[in-house]
Protein backbone atom coordinates (compact mmCIF):
# COMPACT_ATOMS: atom_id res chain seq x y z
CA UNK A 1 -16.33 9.34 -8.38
CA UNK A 2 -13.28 7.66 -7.44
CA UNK A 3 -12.53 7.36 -3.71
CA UNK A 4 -9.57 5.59 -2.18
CA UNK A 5 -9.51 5.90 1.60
CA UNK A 6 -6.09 4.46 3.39
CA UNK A 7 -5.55 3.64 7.12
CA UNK A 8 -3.40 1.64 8.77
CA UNK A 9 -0.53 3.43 9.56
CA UNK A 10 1.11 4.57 12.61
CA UNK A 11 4.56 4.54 14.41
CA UNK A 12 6.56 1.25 14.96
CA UNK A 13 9.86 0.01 15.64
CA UNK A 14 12.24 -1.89 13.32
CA UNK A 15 11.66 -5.74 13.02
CA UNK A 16 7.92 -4.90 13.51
CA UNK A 17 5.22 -5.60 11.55
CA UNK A 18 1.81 -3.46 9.85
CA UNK A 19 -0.85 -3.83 8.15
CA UNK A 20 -2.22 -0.86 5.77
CA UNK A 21 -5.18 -1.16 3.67
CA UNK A 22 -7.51 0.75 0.93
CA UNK A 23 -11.19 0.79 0.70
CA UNK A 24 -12.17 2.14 -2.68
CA UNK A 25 -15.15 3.28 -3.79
CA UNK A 26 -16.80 4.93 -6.79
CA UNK A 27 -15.79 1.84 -9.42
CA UNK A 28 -15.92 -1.63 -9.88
CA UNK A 29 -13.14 -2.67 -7.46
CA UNK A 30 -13.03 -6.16 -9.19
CA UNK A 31 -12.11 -5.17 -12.25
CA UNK A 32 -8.95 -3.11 -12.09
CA UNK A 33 -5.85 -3.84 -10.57
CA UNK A 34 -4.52 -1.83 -7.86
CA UNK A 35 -1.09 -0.46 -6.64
CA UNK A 36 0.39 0.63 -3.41
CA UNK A 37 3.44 3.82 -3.57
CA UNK A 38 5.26 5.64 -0.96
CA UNK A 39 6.74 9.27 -0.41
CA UNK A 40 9.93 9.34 2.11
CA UNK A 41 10.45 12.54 3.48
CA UNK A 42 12.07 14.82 0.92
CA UNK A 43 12.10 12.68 -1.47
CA UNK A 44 9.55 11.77 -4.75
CA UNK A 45 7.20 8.76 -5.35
CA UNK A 46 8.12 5.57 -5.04
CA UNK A 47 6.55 2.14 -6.79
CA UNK A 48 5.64 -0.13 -4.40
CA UNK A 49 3.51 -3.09 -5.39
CA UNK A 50 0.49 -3.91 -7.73
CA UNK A 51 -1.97 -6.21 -7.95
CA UNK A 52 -4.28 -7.33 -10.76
CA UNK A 53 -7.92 -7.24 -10.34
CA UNK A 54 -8.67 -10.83 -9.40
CA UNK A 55 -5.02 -11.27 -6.99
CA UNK A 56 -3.56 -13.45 -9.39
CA UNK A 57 -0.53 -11.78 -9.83
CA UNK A 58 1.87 -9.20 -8.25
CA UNK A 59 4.69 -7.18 -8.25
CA UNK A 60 7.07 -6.01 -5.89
CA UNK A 61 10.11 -3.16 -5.60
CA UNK A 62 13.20 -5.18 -4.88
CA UNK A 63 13.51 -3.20 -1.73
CA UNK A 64 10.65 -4.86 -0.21
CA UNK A 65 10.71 -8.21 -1.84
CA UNK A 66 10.04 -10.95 1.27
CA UNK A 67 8.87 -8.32 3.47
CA UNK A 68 6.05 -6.66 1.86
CA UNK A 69 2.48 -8.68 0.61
CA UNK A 70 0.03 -7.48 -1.18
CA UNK A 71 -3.44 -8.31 -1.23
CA UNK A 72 -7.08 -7.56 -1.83
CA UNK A 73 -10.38 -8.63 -1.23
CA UNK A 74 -12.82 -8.21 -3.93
CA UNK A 75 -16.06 -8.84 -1.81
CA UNK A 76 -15.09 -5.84 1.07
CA UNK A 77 -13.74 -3.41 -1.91
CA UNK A 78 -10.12 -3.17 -0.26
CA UNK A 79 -6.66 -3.59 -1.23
CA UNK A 80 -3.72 -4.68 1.42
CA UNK A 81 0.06 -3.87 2.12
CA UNK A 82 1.35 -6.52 4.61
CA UNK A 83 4.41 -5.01 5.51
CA UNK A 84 6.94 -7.45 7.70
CA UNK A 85 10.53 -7.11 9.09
CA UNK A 86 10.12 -3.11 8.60
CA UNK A 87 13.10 -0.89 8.22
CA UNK A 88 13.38 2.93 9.22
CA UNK A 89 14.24 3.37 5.13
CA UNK A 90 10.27 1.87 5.22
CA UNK A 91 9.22 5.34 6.78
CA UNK A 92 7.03 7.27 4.13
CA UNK A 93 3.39 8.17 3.36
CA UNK A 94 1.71 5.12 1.73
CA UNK A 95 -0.72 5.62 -1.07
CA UNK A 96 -3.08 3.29 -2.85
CA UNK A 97 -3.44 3.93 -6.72
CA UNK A 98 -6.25 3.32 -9.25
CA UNK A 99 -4.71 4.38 -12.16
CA UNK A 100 -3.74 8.18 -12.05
CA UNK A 101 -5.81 8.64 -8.68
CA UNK A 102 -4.74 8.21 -5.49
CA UNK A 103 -5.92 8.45 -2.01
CA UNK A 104 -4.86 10.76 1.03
CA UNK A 105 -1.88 8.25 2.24
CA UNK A 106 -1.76 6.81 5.59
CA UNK A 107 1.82 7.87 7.88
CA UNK A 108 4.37 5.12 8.45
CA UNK A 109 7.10 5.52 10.83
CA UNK A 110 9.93 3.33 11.86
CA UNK A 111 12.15 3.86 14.58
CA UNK A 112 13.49 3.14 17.14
């Protein structure tokens, strides 16, 4: 079955920088593309970022535009959220996504 696994996270301050990833399991990695989201506290899901399967092409929210990079690497099975110049509104649970599936989210905290 499906199996997204997310790590990563942890508690910086503002201006820092992190690196989450994704290592998926149960499907051909390769051959689907791949998107990150994020849950503030109290509030719903949010759209991050996708990816297609070969890295070709991405998306971004506007909020994170030339901050945020996302990767992935095909051979290791795991997707990437570069995130730079963080911002306490950046504080949320980050989740990758494989259609409607999603792994267990990995904390991310800014503050000061």
């Amino acid at each position: 079955q499906v199996q997204l696994v997310e790590s990563g996270g942890g508690l910086v301050q503002p201006g820092d920088s992190l690196r989450v990833s994704c290592a998926a399991s149960g499907f051909t990695f390769s051959s689907y593309a791949m998107s990150w989201v994020r849950q503030a506290p109290g509030k719903g899901l949010e759209w991050v970022s996708s990816i297609n399967s070969d890295g070709s092409v991405t998306d971004y929210v506007s909020s994170v535009k030339g901050r945020f990079t996302i990767s992935r690497d095909n051979a290791k099975n795991t997707l990437y959220l570069q995130m730079n110049q963080l911002k306490p509104e950046d504080t949320a649970v980050y989740y990758c996504e494989k259609g409607p599936v999603r792994g267990q989210g990995t904390q991310v905290t800014v503050s000061s």
